[in-house]
Protein backbone atom coordinates (compact mmCIF):
# COMPACT_ATOMS: atom_id res chain seq x y z
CA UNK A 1 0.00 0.00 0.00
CA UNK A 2 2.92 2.20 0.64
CA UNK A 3 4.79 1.93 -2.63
CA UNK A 4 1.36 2.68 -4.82
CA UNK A 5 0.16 4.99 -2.34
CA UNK A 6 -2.91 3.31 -1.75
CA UNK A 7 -4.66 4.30 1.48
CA UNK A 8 -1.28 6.19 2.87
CA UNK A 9 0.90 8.34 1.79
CA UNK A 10 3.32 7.09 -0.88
CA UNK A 11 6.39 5.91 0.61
CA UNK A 12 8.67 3.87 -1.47
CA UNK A 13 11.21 3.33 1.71
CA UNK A 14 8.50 2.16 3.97
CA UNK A 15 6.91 -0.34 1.01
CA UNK A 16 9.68 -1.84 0.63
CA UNK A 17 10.63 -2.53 4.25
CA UNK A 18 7.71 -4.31 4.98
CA UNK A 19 7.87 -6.65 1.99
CA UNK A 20 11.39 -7.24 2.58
CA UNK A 21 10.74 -8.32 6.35
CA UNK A 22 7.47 -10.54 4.99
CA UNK A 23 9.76 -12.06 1.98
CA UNK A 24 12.47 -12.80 4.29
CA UNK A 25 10.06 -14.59 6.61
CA UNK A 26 9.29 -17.29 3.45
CA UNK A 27 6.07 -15.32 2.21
CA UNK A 28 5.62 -16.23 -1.15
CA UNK A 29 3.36 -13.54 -2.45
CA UNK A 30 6.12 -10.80 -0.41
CA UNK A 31 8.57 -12.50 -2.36
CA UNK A 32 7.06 -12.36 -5.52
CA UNK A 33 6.08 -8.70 -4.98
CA UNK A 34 9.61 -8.19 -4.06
CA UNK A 35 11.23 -9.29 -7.14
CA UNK A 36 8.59 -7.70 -9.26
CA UNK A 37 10.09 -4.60 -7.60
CA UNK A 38 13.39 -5.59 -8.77
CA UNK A 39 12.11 -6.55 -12.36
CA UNK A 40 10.62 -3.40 -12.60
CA UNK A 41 12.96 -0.84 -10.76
CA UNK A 42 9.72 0.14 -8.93
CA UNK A 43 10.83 1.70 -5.70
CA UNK A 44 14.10 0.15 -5.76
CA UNK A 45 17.27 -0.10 -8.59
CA UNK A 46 16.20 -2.35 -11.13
CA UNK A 47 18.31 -5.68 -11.01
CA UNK A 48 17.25 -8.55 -13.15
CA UNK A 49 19.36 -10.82 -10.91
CA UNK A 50 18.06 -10.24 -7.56
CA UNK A 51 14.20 -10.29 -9.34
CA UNK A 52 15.05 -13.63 -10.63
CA UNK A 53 16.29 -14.91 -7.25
CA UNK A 54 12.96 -13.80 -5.35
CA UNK A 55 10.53 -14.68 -8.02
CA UNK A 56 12.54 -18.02 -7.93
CA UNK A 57 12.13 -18.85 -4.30
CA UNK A 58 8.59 -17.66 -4.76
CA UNK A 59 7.93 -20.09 -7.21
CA UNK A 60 9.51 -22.80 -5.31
CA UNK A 61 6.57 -22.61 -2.91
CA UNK A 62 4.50 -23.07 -5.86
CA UNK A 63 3.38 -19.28 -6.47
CA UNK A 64 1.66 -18.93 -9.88
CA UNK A 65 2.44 -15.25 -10.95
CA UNK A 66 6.05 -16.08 -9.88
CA UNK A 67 5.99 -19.22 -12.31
CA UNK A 68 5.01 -17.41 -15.42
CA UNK A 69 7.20 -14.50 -14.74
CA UNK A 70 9.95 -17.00 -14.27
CA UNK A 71 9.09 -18.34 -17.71
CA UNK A 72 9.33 -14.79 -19.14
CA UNK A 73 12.89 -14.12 -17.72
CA UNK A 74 14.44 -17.56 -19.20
CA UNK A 75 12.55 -16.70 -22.62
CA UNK A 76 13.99 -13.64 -23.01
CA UNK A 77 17.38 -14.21 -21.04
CA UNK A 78 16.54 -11.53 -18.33
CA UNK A 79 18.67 -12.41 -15.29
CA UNK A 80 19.32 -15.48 -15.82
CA UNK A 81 20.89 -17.19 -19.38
CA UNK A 82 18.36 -17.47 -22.11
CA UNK A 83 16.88 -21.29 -21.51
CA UNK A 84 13.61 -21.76 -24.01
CA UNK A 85 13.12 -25.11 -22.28
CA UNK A 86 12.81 -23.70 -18.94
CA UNK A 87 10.71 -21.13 -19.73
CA UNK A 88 8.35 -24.16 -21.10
CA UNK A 89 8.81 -25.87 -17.78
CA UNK A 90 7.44 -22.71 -16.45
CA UNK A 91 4.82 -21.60 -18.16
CA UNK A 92 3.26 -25.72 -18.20
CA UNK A 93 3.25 -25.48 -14.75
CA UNK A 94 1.08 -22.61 -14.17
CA UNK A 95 -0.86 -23.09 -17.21
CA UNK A 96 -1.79 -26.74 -15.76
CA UNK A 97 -3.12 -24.71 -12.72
CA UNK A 98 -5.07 -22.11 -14.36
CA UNK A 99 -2.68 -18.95 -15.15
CA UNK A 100 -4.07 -17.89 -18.37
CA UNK A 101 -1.45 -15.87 -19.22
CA UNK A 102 1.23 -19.22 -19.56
CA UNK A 103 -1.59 -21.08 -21.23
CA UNK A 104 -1.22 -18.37 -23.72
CA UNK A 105 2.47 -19.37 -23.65
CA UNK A 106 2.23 -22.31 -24.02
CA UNK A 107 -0.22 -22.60 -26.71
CA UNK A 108 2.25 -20.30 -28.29
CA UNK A 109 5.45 -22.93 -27.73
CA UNK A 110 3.66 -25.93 -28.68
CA UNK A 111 2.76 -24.41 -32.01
CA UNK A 112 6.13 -23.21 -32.46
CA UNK A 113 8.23 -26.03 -31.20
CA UNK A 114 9.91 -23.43 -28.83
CA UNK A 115 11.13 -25.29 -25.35
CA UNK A 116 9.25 -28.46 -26.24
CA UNK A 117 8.39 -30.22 -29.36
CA UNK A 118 6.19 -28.73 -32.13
CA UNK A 119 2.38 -30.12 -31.67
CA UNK A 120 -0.30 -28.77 -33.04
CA UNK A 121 -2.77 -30.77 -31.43
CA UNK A 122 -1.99 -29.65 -28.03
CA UNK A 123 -1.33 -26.73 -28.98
CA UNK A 124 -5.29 -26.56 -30.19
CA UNK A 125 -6.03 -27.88 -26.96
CA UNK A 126 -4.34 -24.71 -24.75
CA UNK A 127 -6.14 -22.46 -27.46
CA UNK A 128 -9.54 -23.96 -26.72
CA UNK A 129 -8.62 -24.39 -23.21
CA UNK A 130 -8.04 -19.81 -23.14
CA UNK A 131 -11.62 -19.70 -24.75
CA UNK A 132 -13.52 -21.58 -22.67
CA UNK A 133 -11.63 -19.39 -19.97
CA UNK A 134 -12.46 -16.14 -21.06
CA UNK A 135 -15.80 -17.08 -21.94
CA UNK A 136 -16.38 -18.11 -18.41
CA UNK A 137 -15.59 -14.33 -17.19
């Protein structure tokens, strides 16, 4: 609430303190919040490496935002080295639990053959799979 303001007066300092304290205390969406700080230089230097280390320990503890935006940093090589197949890894794993935006993904890989092998029936099946998603809301 501090860093957007929300409620409060903005304070970038004070944000950041208390998702620091709750991310080092294992809190996975503090953690993910924290690197998307560091992915985005919101409120702190922007530094790919240290966004890639608390979206990672984020997604460890399963933490579906964290997941895709893991997949996003190995597909485009953004703190950690460029890895197409982890990115997949990624993006299935949130995509098998819902995230529409790596079901997007990985509709998008399967038809490609990008981090997994080419298939164009599963990739049909993610496509139909995003419809019957956004028809729902």
């Amino acid at each position: 609430m501090y860093i957007g303001g929300i409620g409060v007066e903005q304070d970038n300092t004070k944000g950041y303190k208390y998702i620091k304290t709750a991310a080092d205390q294992s809190d996975p969406k503090a953690q993910y919040t924290l690197g998307a700080l560091y992915y985005l230089g919101a409120g702190v230097t922007k530094d790919l490496n240290k966004a890639f280390y608390w979206l990672n320990l984020a997604s460890e503890q399963g933490y579906l935002d964290a997941k895709y935006n893991l997949g996003v940093m190995y597909e485009f090589g953004e703190g950690v080295e460029q890895s197409y197949k982890m990115a997949y890894e990624n993006y299935i794993y949130a995509a098998r639990q819902g995230n529409l935006e790596s079901q997007i993904k990985v509709a998008e890989m399967y038809k490609t053959g990008s981090g997994t092998d080419q298939d164009l029936e599963k990739s049909s099946y993610w496509l139909k799979k995003i419809e019957a998603s956004k028809a729902k809301q």
